[in-house]
N, C-alpha and C. Protein backbone atom coordinates (compact mmCIF):
# COMPACT_ATOMS: atom_id res chain seq x y z
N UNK A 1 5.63 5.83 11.87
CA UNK A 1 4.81 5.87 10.68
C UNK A 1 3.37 6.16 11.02
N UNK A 2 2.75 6.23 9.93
CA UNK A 2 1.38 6.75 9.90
C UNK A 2 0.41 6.02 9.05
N UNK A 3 -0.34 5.43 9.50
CA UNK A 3 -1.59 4.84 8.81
C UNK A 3 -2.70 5.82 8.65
N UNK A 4 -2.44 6.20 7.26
CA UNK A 4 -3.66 7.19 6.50
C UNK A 4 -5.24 6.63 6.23
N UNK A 5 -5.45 5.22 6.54
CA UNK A 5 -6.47 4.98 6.06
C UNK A 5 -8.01 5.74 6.85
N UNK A 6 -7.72 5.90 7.99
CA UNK A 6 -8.78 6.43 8.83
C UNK A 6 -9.47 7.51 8.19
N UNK A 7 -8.68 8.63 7.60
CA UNK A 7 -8.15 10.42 7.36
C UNK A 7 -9.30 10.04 6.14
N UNK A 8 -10.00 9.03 5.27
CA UNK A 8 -10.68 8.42 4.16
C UNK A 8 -11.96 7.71 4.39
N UNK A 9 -11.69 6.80 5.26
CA UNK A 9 -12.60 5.62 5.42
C UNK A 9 -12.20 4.58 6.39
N UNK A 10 -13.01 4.01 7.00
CA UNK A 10 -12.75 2.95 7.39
C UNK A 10 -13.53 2.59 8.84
N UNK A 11 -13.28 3.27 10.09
CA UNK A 11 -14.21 3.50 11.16
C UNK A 11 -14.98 4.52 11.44
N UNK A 12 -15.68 5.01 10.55
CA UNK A 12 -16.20 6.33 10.65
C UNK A 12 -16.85 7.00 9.33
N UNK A 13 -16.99 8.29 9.05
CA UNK A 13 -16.88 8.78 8.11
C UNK A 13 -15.47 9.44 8.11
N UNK A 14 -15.76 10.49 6.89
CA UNK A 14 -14.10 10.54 7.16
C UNK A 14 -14.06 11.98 7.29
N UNK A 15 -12.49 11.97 8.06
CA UNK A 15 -12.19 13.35 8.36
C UNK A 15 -12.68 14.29 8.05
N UNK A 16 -12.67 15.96 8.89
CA UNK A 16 -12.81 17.10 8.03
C UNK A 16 -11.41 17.45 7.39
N UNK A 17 -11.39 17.66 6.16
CA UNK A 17 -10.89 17.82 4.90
C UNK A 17 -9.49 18.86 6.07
N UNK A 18 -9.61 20.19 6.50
CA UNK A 18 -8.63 20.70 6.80
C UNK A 18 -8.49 20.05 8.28
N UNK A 19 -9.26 19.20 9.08
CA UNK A 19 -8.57 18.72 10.29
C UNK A 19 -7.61 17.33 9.85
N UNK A 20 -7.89 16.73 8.26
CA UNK A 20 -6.67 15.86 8.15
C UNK A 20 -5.37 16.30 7.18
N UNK A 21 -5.64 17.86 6.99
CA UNK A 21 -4.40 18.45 6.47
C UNK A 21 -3.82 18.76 7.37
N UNK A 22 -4.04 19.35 8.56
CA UNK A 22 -2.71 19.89 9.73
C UNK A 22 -2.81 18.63 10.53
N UNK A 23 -3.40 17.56 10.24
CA UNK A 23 -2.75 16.24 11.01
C UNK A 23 -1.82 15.44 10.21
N UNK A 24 -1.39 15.82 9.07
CA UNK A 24 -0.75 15.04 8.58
C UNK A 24 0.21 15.67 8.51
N UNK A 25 0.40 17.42 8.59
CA UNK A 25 1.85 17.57 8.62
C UNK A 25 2.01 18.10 10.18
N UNK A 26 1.62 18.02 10.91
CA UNK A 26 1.70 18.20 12.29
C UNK A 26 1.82 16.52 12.70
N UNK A 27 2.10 15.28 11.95
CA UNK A 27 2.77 14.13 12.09
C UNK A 27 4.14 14.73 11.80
N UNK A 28 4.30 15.11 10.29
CA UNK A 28 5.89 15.28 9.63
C UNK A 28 6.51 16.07 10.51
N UNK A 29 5.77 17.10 10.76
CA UNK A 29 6.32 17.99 12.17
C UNK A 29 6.89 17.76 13.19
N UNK A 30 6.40 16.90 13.99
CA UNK A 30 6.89 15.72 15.03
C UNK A 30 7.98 14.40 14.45
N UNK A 31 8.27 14.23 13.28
CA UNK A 31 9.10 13.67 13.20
C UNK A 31 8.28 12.35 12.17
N UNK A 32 7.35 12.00 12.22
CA UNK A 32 6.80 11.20 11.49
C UNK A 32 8.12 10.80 9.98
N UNK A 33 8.03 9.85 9.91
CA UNK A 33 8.97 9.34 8.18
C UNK A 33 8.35 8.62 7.59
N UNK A 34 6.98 7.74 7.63
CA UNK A 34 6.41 6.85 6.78
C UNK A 34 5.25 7.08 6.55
N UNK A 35 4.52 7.40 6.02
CA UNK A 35 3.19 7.66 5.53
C UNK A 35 2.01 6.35 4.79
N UNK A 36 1.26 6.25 5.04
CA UNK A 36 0.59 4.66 4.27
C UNK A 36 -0.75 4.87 3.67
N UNK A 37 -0.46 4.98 2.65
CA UNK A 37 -1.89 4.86 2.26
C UNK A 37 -2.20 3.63 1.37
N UNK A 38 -3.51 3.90 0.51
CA UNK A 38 -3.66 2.73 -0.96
C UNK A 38 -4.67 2.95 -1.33
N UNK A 39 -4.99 2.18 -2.54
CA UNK A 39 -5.50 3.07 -3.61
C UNK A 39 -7.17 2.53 -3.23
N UNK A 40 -7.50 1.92 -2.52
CA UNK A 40 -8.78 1.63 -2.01
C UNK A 40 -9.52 2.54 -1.22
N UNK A 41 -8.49 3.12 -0.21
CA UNK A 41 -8.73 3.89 0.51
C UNK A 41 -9.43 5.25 0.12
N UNK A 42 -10.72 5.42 0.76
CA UNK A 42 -12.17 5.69 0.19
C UNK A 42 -11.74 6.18 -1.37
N UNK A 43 -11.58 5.23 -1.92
CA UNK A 43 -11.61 5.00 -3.12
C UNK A 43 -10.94 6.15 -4.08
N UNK A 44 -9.57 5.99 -3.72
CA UNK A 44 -8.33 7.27 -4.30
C UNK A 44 -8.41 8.51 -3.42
N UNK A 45 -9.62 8.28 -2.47
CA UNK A 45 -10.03 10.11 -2.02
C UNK A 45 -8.05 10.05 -0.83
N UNK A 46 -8.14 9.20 -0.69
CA UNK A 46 -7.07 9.21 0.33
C UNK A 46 -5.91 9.37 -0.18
N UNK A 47 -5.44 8.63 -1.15
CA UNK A 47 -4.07 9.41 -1.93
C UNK A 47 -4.41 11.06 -2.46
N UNK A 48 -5.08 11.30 -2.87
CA UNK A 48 -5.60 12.66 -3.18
C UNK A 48 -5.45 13.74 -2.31
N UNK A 49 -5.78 12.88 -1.08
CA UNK A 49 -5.70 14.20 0.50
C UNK A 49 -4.01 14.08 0.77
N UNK A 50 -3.28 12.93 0.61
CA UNK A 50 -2.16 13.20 0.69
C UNK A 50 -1.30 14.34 -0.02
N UNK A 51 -1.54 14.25 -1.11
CA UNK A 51 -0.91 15.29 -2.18
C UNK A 51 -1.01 16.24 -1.90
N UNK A 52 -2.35 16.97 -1.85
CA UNK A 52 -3.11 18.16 -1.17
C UNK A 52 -2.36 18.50 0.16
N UNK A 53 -2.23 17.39 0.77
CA UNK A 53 -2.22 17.86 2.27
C UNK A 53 -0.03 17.66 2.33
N UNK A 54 0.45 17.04 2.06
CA UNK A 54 2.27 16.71 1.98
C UNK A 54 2.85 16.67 1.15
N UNK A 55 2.09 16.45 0.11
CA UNK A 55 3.57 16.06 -1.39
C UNK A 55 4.26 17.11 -1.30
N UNK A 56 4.05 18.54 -0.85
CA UNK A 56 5.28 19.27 -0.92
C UNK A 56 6.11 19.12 -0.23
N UNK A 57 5.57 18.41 0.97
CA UNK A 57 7.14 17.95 1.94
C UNK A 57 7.83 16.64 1.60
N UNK A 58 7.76 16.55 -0.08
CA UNK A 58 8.20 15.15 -0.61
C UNK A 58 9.41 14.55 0.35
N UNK A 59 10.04 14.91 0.28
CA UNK A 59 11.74 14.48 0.87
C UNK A 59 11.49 14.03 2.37
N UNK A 60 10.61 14.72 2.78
CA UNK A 60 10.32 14.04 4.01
C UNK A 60 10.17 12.68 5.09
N UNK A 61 9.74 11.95 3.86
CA UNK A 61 8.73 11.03 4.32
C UNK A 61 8.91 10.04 3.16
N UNK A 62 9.28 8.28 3.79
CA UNK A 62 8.79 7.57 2.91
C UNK A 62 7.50 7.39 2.63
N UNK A 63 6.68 7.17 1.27
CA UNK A 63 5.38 6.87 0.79
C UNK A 63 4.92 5.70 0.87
N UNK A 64 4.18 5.17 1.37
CA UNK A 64 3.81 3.15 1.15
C UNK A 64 2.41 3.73 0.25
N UNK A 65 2.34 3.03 -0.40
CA UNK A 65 0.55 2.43 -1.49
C UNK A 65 0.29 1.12 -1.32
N UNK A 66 -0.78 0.64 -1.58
CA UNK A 66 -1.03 -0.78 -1.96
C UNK A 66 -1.75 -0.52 -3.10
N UNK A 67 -2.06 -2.09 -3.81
CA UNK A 67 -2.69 -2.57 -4.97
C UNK A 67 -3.10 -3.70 -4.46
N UNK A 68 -4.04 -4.72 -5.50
CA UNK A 68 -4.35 -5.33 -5.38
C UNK A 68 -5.93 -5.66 -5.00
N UNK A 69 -6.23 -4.56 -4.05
CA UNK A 69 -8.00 -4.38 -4.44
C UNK A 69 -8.68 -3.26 -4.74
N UNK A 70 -9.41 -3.48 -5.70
CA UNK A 70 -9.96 -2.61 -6.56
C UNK A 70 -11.99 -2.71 -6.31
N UNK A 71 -12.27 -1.39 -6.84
CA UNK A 71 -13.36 -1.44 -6.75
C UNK A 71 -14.33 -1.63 -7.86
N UNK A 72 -15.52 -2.01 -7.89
CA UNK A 72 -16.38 -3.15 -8.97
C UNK A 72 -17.28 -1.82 -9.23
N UNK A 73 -17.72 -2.25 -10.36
CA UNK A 73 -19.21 -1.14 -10.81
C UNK A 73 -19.60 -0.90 -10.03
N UNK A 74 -20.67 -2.31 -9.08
CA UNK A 74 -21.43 -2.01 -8.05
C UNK A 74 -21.13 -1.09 -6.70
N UNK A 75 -19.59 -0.52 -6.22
CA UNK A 75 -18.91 -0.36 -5.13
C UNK A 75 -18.51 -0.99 -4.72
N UNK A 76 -18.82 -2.68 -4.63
CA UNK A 76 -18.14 -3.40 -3.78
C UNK A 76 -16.50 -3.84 -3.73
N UNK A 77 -16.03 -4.31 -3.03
CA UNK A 77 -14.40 -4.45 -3.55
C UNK A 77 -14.11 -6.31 -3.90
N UNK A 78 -13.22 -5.90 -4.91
CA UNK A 78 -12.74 -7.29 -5.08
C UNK A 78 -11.11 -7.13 -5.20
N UNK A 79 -10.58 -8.19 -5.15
CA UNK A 79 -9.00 -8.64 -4.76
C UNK A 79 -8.58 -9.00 -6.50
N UNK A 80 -8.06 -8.24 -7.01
CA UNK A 80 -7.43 -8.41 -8.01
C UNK A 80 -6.12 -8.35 -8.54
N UNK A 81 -4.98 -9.14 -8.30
CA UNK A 81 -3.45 -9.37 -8.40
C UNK A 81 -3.02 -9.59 -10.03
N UNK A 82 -3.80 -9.27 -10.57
CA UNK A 82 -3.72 -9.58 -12.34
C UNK A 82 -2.42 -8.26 -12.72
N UNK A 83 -1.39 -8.87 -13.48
CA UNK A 83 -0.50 -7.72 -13.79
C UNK A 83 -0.67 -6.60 -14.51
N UNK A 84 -1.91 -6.95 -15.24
CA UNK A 84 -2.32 -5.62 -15.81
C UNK A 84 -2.83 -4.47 -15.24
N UNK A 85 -3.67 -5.22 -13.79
CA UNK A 85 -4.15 -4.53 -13.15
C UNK A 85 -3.40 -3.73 -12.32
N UNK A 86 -2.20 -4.65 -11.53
CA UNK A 86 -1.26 -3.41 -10.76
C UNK A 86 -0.51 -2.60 -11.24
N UNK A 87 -0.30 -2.60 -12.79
CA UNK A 87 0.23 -1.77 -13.98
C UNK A 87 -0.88 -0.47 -13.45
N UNK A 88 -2.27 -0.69 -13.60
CA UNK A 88 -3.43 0.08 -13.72
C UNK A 88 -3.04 1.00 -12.84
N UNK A 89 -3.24 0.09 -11.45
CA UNK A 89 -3.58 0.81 -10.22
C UNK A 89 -2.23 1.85 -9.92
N UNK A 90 -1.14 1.12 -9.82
CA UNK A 90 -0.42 1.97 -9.64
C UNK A 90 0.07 3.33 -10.40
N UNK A 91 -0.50 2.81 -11.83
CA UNK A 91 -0.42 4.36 -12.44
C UNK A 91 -0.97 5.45 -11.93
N UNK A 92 -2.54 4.73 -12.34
CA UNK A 92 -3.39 5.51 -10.94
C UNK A 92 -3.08 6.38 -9.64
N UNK A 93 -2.45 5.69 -9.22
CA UNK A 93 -2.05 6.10 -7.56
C UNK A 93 -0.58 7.43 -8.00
N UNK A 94 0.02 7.04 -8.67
CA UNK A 94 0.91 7.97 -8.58
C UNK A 94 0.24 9.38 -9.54
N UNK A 95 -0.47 9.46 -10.37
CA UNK A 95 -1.47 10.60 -10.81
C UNK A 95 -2.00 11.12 -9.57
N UNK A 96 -3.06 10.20 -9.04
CA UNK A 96 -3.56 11.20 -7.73
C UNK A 96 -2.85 11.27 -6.41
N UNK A 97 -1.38 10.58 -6.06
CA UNK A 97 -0.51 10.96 -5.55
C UNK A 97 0.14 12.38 -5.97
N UNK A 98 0.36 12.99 -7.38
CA UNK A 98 1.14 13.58 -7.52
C UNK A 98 2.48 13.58 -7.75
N UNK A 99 3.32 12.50 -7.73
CA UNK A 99 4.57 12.00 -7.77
C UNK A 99 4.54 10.83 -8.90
N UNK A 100 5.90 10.88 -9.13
CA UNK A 100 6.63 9.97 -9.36
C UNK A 100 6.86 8.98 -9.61
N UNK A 101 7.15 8.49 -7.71
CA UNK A 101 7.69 7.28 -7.98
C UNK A 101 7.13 6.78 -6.59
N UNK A 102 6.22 5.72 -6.10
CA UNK A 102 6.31 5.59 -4.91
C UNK A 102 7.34 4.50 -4.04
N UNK A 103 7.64 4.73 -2.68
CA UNK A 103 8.83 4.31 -2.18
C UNK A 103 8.45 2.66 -1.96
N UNK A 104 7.72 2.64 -1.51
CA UNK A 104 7.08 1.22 -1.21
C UNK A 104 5.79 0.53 -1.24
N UNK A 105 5.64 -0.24 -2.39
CA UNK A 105 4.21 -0.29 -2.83
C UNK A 105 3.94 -1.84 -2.65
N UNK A 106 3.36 -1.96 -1.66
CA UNK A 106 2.25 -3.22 -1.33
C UNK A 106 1.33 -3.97 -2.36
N UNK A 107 1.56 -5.25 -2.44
CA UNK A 107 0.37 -6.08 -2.86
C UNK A 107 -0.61 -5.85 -1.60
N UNK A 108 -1.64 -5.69 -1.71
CA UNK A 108 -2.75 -5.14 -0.61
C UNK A 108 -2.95 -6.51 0.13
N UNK A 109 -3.50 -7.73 -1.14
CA UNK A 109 -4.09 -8.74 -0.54
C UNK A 109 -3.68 -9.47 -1.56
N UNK A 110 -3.14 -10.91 -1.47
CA UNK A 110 -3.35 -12.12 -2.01
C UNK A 110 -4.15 -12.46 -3.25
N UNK A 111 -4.27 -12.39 -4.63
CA UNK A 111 -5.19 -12.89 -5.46
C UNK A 111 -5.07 -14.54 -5.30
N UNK A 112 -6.10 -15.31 -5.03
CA UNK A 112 -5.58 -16.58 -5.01
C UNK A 112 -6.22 -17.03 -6.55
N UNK A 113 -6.74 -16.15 -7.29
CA UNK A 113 -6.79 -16.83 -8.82
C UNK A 113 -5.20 -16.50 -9.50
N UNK A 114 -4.37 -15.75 -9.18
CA UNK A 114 -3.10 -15.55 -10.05
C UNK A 114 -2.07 -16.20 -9.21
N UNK A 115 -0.98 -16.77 -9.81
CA UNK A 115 -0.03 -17.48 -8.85
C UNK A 115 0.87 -15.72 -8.40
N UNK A 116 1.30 -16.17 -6.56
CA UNK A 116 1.62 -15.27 -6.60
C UNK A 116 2.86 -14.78 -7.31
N UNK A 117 3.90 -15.36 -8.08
CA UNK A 117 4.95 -15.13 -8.91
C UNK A 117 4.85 -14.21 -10.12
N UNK A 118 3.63 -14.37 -10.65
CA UNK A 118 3.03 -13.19 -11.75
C UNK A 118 2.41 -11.62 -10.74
N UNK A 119 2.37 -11.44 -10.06
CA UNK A 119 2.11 -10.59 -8.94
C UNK A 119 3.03 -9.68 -8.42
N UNK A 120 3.69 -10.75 -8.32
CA UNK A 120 4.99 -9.98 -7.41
C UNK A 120 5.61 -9.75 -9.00
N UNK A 121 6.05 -10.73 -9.95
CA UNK A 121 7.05 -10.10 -10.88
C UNK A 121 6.27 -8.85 -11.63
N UNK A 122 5.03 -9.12 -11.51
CA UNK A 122 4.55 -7.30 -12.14
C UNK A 122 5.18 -5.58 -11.23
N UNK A 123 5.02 -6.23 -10.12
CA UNK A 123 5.56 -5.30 -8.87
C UNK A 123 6.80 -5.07 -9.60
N UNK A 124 7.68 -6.14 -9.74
CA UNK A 124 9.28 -6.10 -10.20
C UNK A 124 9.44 -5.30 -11.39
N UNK A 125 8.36 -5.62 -12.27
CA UNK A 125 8.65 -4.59 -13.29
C UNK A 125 8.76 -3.15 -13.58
N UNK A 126 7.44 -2.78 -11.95
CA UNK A 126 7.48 -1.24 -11.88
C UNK A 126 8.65 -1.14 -11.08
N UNK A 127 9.40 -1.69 -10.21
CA UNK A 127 10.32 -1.30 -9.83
C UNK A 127 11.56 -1.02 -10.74
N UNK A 128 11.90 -1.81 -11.91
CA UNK A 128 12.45 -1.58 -13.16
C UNK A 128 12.14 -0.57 -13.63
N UNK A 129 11.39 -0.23 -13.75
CA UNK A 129 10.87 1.54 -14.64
C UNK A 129 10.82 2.53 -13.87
N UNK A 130 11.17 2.08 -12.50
CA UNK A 130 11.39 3.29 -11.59
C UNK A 130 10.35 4.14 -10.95
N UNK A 131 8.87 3.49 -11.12
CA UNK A 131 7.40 4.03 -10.91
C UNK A 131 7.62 3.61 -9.52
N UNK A 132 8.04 2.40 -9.01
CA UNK A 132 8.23 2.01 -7.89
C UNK A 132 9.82 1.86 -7.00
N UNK A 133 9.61 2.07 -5.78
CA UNK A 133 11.04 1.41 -5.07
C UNK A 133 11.66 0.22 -4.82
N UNK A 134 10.54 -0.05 -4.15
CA UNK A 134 10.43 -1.52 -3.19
C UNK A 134 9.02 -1.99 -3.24
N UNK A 135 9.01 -3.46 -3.48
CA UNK A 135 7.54 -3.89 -2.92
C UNK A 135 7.62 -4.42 -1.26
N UNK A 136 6.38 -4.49 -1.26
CA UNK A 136 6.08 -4.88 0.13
C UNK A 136 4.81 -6.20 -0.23
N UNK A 137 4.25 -6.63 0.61
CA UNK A 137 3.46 -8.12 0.78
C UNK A 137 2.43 -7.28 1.94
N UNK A 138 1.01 -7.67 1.94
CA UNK A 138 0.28 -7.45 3.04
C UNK A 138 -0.68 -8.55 3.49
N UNK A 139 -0.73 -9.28 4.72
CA UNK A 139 -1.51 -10.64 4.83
C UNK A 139 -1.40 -11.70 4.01
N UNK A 140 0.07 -11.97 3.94
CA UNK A 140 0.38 -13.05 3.55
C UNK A 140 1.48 -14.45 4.41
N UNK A 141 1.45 -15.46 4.30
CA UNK A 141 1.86 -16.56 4.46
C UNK A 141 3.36 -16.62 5.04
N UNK A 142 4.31 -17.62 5.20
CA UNK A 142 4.95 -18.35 5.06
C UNK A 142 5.67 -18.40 3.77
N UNK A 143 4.58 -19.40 3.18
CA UNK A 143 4.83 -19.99 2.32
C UNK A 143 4.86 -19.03 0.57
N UNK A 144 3.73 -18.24 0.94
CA UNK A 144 3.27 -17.11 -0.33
C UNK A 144 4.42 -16.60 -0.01
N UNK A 145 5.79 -15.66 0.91
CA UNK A 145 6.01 -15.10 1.10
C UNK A 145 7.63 -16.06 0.24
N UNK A 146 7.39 -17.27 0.84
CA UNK A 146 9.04 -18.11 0.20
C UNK A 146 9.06 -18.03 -1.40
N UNK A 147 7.50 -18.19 -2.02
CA UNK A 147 7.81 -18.15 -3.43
C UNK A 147 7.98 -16.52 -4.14
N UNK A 148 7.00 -15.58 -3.33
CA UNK A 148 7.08 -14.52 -4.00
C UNK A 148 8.76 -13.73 -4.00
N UNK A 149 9.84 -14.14 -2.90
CA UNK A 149 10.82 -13.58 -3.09
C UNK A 149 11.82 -14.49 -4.03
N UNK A 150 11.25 -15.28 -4.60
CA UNK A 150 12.03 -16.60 -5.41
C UNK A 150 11.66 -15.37 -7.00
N UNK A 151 10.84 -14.83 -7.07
CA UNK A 151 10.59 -14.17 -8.08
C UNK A 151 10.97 -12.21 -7.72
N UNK A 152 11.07 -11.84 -7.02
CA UNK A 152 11.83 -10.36 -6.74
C UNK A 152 12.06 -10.53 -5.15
N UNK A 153 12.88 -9.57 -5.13
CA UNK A 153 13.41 -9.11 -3.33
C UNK A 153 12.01 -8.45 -2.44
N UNK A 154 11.78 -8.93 -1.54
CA UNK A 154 10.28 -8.53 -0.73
C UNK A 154 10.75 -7.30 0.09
N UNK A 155 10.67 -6.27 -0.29
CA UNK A 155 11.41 -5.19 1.11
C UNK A 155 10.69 -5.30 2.59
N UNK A 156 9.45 -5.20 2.66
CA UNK A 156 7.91 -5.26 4.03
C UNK A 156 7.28 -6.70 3.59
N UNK A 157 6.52 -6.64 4.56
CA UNK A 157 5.76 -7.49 5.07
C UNK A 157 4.96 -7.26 6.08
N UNK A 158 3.22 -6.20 5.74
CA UNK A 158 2.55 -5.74 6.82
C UNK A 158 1.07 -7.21 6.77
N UNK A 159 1.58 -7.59 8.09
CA UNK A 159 0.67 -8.53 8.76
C UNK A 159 -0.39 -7.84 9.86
N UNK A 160 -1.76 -8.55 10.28
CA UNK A 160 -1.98 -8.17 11.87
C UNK A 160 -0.86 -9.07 12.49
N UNK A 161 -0.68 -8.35 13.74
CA UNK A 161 -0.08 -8.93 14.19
C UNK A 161 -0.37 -8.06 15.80
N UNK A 162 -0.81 -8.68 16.97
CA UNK A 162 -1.24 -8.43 18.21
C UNK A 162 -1.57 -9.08 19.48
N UNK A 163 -1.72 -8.69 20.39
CA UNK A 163 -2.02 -9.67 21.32
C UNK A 163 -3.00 -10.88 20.77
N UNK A 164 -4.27 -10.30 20.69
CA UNK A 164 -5.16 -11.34 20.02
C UNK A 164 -4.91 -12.26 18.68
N UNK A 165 -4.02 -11.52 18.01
CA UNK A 165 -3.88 -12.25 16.65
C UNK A 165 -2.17 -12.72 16.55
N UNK A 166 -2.33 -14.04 16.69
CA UNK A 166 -0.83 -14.11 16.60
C UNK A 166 -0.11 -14.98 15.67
N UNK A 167 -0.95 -14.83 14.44
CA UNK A 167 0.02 -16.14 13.33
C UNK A 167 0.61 -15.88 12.89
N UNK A 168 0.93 -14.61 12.81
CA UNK A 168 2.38 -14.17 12.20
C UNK A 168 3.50 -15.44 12.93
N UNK A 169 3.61 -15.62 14.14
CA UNK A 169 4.32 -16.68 14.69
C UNK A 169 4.53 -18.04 14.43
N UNK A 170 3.31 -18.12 13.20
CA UNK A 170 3.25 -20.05 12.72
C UNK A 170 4.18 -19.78 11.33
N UNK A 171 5.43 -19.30 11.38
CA UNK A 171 5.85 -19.47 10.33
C UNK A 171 6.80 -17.64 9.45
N UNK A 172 5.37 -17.07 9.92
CA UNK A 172 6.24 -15.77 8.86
C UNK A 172 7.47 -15.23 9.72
N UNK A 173 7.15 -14.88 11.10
CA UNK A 173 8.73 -14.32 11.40
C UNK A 173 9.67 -14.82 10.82
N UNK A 174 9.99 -16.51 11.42
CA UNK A 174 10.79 -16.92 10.68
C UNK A 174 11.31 -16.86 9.14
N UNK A 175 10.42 -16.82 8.34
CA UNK A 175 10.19 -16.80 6.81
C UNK A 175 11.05 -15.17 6.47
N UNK A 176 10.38 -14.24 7.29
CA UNK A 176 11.15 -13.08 7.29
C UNK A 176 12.69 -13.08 7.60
């Protein structure tokens, strides 16, 4: 798989526009199958370069998105798990995706003002209407992770997880 967030934002400025179009299908080229982006990522510009740069090699490649943080008047970002909102976002994302339906769509981050059961069952609903496949969970718990599948099936679960960082081990493997 492929983590798109760089190709946008994140350590740098971001890519030149045609050096992250022949890197992304000169991934699919080599065999690449997962692609990742979300809708934060410099702020839609990154689902946008996807489309531009692969949606024609739809069949290719599973799609991941996230939701869950959104950006404020000011630019800054805030964590918002409200069901209206991942209704929002993900509409969003699949407009400047270009598609459909995406394959696997991430809660980005944790709202700890919404329980996570209204969160995840909003996820469940786009998966009902077919906007979505599968959800996924990103930096979450144990415990967030036991209730949110009490309310839909969790397909992923993207943690850090590394030499230096190792709590995935206090609990989520197992939980997984």
């Amino acid at each position: 798989g492929l983590g798109c967030m760089n190709l946008s934002h994140g350590y740098g400025p971001p890519a030149d526009l045609d050096l992250a179009i022949r890197l992304l299908n000169r991934a699919l080229d080599l065999g690449c199958t997962h692609l990742d982006t979300a809708s934060i990522y410099g702020h839609g510009k990154n689902e946008e370069l996807l489309r531009e740069a692969v949606m024609s090699r739809r069949s290719q490649f599973t799609l991941a998105s996230k939701c869950g943080m959104v950006r404020r008047e000011d630019g800054s970002r805030a964590i918002d798990g409200r069901p209206q909102t991942i209704r929002r976002v993900c509409e969003e994302s699949l407009r400047r995706l270009g598609t459909e339906v995406i394959d696997l769509y991430y809660l980005h981050r944790r709202d700890r003002t919404v329980p996570i059961e209204e969160s995840v069952g909003a996820l469940g609903q786009l998966v009902g209407e077919g906007k979505i496949r599968s959800i996924g969970l990103s930096e979450v718990s144990a415990e967030t992770l036991r209730r949110a599948v009490r309310e839909f099936p969790v397909a992923a679960v993207q943690n850090e997880y590394s030499l230096w960082t190792r709590n995935p081990e206090i609990g989520l493997l197992e939980a997984c």
